[in-house]
N, C-alpha and C. Protein backbone atom coordinates (compact mmCIF):
# COMPACT_ATOMS: atom_id res chain seq x y z
N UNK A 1 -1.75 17.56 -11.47
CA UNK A 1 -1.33 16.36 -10.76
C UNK A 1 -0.27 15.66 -11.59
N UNK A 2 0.66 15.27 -11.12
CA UNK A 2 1.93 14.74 -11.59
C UNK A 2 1.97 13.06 -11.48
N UNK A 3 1.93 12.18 -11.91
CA UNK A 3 1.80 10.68 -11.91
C UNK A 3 2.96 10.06 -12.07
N UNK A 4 3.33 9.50 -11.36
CA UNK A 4 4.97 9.03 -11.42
C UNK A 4 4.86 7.54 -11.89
N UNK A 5 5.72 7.57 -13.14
CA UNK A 5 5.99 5.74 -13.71
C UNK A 5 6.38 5.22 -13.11
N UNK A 6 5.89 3.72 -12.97
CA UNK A 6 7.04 2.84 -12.08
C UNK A 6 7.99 2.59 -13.21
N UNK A 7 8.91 2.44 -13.00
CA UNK A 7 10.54 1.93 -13.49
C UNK A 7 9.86 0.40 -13.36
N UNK A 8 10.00 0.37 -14.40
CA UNK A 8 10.35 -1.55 -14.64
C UNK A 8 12.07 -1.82 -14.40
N UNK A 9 11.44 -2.71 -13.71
CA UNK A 9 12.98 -3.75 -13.91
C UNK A 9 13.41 -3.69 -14.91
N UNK A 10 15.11 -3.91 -15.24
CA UNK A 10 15.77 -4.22 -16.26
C UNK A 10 16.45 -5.64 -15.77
N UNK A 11 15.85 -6.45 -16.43
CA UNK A 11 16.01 -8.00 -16.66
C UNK A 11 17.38 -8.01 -17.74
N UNK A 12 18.61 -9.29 -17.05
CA UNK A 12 19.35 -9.42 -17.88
C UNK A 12 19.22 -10.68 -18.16
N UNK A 13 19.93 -11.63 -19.27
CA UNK A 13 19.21 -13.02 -19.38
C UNK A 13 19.50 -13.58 -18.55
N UNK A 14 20.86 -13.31 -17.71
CA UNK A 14 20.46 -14.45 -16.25
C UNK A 14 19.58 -14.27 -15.43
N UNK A 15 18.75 -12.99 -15.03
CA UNK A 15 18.05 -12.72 -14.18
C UNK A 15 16.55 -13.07 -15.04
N UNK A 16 16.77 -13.12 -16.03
CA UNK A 16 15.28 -13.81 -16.49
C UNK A 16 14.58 -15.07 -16.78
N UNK A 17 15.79 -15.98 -16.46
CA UNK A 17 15.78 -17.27 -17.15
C UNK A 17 15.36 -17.69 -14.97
N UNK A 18 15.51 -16.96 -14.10
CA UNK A 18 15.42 -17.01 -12.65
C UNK A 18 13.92 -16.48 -12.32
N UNK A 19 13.54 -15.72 -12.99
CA UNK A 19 12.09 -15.27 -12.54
C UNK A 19 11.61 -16.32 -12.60
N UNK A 20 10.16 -16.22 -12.08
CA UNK A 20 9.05 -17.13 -11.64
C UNK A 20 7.46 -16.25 -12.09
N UNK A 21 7.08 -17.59 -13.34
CA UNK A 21 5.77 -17.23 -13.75
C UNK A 21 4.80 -17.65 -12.46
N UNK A 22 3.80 -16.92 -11.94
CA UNK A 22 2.23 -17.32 -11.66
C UNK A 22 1.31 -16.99 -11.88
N UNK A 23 0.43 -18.43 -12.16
CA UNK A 23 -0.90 -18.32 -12.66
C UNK A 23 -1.73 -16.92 -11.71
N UNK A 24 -2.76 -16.33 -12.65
CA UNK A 24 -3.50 -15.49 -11.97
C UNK A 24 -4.94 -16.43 -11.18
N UNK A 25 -4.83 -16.08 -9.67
CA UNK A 25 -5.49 -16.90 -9.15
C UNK A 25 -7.42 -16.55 -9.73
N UNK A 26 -7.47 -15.77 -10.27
CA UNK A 26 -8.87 -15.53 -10.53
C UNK A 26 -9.02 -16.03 -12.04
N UNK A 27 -8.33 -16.72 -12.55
CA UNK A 27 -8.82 -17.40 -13.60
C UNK A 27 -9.82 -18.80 -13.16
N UNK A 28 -10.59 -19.33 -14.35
CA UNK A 28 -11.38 -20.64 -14.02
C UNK A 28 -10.56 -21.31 -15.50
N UNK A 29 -10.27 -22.19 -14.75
CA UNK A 29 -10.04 -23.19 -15.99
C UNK A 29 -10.91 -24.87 -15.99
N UNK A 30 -11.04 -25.31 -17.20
CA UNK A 30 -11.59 -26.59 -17.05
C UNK A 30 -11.45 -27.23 -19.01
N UNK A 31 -11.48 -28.58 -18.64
CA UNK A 31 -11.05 -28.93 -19.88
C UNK A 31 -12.51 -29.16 -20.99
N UNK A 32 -12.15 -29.11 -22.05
CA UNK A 32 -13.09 -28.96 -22.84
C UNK A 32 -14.02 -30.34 -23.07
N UNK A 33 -15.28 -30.37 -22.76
CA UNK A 33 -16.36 -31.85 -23.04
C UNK A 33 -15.81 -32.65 -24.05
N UNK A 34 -15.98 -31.64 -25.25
CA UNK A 34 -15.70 -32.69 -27.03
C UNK A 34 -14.62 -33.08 -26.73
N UNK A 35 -13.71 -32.46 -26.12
CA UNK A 35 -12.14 -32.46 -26.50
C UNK A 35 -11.24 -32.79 -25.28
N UNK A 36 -10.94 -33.25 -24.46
CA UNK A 36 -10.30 -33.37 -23.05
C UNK A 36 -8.74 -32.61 -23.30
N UNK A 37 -8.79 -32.85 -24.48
CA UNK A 37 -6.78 -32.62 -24.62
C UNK A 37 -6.91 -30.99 -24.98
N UNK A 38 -8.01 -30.45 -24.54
CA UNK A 38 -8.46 -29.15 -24.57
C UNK A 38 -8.70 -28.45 -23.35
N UNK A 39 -8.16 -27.72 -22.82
CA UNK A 39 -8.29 -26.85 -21.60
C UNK A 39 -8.84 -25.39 -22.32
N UNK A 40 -10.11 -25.36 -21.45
CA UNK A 40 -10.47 -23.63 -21.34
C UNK A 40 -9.90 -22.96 -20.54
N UNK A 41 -9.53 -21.41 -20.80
CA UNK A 41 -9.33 -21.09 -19.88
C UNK A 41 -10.23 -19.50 -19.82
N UNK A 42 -10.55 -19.10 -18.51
CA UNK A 42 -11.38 -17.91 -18.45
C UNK A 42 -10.87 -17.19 -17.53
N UNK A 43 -11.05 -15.53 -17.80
CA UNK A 43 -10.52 -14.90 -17.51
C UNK A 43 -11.23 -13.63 -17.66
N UNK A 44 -11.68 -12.71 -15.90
CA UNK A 44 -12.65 -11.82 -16.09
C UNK A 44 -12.05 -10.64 -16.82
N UNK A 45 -12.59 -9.55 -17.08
CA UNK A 45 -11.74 -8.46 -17.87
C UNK A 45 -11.98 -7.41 -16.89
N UNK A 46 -11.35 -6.65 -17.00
CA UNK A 46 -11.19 -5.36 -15.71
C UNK A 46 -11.15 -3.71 -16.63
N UNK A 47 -12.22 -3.87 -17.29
CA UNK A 47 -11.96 -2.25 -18.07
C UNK A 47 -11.87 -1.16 -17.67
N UNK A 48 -11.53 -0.23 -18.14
CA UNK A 48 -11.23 1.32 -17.45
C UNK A 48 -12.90 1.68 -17.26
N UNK A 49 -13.08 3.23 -16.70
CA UNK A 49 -14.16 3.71 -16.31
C UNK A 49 -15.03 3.43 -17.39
N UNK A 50 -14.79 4.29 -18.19
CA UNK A 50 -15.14 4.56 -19.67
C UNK A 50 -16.24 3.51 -20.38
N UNK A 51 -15.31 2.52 -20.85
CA UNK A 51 -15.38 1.05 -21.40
C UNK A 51 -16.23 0.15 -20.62
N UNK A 52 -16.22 -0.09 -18.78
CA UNK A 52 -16.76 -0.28 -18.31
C UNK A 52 -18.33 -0.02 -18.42
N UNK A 53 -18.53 1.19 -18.36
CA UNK A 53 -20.10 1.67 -19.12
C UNK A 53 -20.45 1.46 -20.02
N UNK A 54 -19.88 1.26 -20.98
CA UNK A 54 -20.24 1.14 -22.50
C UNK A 54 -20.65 -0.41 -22.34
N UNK A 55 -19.55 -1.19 -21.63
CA UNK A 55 -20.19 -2.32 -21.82
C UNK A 55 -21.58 -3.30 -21.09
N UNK A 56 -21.47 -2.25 -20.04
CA UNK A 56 -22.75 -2.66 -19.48
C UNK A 56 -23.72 -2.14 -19.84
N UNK A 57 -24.10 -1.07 -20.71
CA UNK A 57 -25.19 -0.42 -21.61
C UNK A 57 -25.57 -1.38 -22.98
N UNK A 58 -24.19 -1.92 -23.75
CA UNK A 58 -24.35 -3.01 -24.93
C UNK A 58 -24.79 -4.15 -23.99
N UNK A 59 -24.79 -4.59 -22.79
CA UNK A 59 -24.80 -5.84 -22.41
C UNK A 59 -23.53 -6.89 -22.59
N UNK A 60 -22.42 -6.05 -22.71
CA UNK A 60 -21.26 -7.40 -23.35
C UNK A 60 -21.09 -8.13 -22.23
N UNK A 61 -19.92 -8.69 -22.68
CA UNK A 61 -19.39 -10.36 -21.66
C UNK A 61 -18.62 -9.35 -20.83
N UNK A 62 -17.99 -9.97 -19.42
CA UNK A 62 -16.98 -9.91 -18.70
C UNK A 62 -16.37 -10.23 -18.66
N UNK A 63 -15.94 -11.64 -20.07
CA UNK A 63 -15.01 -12.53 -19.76
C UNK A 63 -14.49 -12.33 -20.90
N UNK A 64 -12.83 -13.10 -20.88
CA UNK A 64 -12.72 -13.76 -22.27
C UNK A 64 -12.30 -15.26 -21.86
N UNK A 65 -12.11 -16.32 -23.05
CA UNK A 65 -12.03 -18.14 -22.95
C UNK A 65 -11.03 -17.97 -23.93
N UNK A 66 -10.52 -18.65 -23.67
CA UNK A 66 -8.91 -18.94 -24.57
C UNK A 66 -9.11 -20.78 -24.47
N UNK A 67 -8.68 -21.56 -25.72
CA UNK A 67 -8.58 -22.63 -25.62
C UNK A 67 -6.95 -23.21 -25.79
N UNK A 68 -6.82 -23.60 -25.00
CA UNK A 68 -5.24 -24.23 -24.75
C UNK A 68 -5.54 -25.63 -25.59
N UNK A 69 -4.27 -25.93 -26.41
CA UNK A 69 -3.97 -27.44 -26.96
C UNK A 69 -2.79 -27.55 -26.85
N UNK A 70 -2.43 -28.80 -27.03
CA UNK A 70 -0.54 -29.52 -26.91
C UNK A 70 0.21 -28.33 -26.07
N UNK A 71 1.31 -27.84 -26.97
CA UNK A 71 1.99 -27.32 -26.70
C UNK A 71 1.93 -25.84 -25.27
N UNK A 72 0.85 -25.17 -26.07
CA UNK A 72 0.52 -24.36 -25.15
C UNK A 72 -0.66 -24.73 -23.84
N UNK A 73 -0.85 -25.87 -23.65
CA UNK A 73 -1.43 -25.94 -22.32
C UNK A 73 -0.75 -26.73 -21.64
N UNK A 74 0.87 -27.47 -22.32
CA UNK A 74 2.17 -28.10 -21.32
C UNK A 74 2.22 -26.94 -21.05
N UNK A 75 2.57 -25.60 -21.14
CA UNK A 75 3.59 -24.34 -20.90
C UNK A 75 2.24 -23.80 -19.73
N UNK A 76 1.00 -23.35 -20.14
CA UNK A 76 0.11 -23.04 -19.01
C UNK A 76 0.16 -24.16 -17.84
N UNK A 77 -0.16 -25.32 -17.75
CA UNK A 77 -0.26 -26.43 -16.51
C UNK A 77 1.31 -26.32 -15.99
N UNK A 78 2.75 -26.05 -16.47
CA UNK A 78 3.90 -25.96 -16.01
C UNK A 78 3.85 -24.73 -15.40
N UNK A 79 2.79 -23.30 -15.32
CA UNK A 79 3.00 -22.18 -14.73
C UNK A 79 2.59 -22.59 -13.37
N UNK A 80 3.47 -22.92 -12.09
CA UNK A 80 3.06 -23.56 -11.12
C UNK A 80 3.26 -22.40 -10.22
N UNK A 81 4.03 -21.07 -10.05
CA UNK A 81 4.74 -20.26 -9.16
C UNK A 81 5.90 -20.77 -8.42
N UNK A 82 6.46 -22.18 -8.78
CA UNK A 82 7.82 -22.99 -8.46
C UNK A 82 8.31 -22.56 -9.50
N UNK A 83 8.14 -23.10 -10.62
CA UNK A 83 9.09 -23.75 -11.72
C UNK A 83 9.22 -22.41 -12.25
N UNK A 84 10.95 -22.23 -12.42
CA UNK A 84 11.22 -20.76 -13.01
C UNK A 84 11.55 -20.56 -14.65
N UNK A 85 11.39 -19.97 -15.15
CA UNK A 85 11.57 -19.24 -17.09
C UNK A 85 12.64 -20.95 -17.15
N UNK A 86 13.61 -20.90 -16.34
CA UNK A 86 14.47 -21.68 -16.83
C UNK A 86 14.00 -23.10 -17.20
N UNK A 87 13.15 -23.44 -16.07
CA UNK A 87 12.71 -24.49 -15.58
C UNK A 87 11.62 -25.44 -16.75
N UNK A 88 10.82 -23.72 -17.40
CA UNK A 88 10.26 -24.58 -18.41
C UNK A 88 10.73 -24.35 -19.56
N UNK A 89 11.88 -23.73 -19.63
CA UNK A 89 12.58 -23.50 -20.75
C UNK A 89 12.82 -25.20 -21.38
N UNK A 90 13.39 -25.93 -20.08
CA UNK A 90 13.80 -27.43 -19.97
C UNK A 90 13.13 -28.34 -19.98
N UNK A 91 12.16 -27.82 -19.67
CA UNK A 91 10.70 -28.96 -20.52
C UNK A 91 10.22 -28.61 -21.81
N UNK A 92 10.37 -27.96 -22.19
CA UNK A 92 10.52 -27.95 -23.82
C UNK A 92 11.35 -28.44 -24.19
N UNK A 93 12.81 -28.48 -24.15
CA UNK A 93 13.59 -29.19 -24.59
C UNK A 93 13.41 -31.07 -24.17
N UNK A 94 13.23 -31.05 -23.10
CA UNK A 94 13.22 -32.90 -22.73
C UNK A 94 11.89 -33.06 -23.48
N UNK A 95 10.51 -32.33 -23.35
CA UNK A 95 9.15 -32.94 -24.55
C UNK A 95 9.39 -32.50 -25.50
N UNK A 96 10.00 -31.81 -26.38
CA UNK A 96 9.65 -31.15 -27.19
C UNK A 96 10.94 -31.25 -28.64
N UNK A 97 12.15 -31.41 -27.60
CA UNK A 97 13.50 -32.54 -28.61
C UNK A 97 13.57 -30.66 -29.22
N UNK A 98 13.39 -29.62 -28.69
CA UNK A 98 14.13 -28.40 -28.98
C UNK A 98 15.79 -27.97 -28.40
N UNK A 99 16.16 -27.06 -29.09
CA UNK A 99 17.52 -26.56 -28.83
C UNK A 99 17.28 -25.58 -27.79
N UNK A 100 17.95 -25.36 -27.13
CA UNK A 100 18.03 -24.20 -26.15
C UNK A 100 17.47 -23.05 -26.38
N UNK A 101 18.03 -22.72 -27.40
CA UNK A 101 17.53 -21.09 -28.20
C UNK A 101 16.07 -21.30 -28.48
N UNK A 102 15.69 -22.26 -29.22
CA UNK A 102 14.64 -22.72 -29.44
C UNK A 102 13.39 -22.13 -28.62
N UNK A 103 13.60 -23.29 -27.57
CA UNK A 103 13.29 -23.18 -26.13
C UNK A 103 12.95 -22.10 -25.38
N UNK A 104 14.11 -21.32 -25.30
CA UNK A 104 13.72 -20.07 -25.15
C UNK A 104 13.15 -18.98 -25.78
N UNK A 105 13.40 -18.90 -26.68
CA UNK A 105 12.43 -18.00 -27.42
C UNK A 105 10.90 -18.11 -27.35
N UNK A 106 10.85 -19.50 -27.53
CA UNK A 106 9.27 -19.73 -27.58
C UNK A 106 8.84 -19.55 -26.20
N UNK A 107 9.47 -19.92 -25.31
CA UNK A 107 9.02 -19.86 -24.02
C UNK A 107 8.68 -18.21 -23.40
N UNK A 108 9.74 -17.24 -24.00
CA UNK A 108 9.76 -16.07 -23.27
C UNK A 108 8.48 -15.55 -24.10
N UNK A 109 8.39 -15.64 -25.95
CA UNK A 109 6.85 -15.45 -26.22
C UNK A 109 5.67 -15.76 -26.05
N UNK A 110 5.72 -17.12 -25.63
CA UNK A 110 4.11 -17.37 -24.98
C UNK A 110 3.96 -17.13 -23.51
N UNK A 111 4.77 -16.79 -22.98
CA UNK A 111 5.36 -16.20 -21.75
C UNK A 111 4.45 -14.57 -21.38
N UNK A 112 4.85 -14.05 -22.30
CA UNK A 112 4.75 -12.63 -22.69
C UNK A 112 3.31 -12.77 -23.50
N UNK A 113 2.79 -13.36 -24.31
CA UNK A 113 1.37 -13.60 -24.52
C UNK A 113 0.67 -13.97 -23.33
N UNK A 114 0.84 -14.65 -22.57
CA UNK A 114 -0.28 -14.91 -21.30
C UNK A 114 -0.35 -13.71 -20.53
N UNK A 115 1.00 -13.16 -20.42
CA UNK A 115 0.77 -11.62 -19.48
C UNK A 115 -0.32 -10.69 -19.91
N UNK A 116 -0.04 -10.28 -21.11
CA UNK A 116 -0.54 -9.69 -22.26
C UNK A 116 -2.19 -9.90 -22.01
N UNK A 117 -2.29 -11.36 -22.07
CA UNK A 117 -3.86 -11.66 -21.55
C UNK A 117 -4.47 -11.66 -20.34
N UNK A 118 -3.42 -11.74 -19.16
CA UNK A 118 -3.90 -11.21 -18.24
C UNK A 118 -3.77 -12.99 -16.98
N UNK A 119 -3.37 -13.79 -17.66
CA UNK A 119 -3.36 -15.48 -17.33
C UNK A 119 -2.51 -15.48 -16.19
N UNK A 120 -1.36 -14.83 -16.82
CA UNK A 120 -0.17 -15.24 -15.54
C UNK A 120 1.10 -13.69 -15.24
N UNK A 121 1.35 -13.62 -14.36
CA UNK A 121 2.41 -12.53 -13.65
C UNK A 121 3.45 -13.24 -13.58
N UNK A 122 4.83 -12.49 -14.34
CA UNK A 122 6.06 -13.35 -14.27
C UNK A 122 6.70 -12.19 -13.17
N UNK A 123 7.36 -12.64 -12.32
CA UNK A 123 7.98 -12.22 -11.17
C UNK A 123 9.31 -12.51 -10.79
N UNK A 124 10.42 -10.77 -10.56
CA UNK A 124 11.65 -11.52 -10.49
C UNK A 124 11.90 -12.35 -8.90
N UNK A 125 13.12 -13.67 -9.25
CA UNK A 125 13.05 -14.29 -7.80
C UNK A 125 12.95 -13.39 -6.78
N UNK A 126 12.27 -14.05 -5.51
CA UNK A 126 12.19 -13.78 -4.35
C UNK A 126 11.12 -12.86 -3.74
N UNK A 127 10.39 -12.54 -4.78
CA UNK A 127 8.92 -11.69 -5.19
C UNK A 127 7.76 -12.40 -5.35
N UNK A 128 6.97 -12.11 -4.00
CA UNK A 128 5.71 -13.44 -4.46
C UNK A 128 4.61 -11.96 -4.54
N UNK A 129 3.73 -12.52 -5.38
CA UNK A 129 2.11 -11.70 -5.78
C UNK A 129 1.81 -11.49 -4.79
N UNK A 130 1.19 -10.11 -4.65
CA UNK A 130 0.34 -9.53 -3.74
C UNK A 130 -0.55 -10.84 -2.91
N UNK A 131 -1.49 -10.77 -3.96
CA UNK A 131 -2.59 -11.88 -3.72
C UNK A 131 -1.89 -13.38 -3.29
N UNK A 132 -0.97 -13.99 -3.22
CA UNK A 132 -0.11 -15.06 -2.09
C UNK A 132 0.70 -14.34 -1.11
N UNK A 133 1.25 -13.03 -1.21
CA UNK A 133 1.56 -12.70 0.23
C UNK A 133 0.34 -12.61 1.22
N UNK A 134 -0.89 -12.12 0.88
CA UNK A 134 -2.13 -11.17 1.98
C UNK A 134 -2.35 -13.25 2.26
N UNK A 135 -2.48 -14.06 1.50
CA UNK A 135 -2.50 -15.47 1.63
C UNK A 135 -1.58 -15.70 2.95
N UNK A 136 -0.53 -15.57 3.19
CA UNK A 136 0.47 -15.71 3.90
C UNK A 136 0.23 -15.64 5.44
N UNK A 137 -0.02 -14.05 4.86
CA UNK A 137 -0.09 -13.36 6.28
C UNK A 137 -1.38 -13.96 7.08
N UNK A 138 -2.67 -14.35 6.56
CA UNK A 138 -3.63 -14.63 6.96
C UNK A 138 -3.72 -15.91 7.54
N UNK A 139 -2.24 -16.67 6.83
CA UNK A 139 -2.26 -18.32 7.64
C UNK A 139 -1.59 -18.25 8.85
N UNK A 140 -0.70 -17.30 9.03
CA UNK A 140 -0.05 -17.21 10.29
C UNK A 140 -0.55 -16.94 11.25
């Protein structure tokens, strides 16, 4: 059997600073008791066959909790599926009194860390998630 790669996009920086992060709708978030200026965030895990068994034989979790503070829970609460790479590139700079470069850098790495974890899908314009198109179709 032959398995064919998808081709990723090749993003140039104008076409990336235009994509659009969204939150993954199956996360739970809520802010932390001790701490309010603390957001949890949770997030089920989806393991292969394999791993899947193993962990239901140890009894492990299904989840993982990530705790958001300052900086990185402006950049999570700004992942709206509006506001594009650029968009919060520019709220770092107006809160944050960063340079452009700055800005971006940090933005495209914690950007690329939430994917990584599974939080949010960055999407080039004009591309909405599976899970808000089948949304779509079902309101019509």
């Amino acid at each position: 059997m032959i398995r064919s790669k998808k081709k990723k996009p090749v993003l140039d920086a104008e076409m990336q600073l235009h994509t659009v992060p969204y939150r993954n709708t199956n996360v739970k978030t809520w802010p932390l008791e001790k701490d309010p200026k603390t957001l949890v965030v949770e997030v089920k895990l989806k393991p292969g066959p394999l791993l899947a068994l193993t962990m239901k034989v140890l009894k492990a979790r299904n989840h993982k909790k990530y705790s958001l503070v300052g900086l990185s829970r402006t950049m999570y609460e700004e992942v709206d599926g509006k506001n594009t790479v650029e968009d919060l590139i520019n709220i770092l700079i107006r809160e944050f009194k960063l340079t452009f470069l700055e800005s971006r850098a940090l933005t495209l790495k914690y950007l690329s860390d939430l994917m990584t974890r599974g939080l949010i899908v960055v999407l080039p314009p004009g591309e909405v998630p599976e899970s808000l198109s089948m949304q779509k179709k079902i309101k019509k």
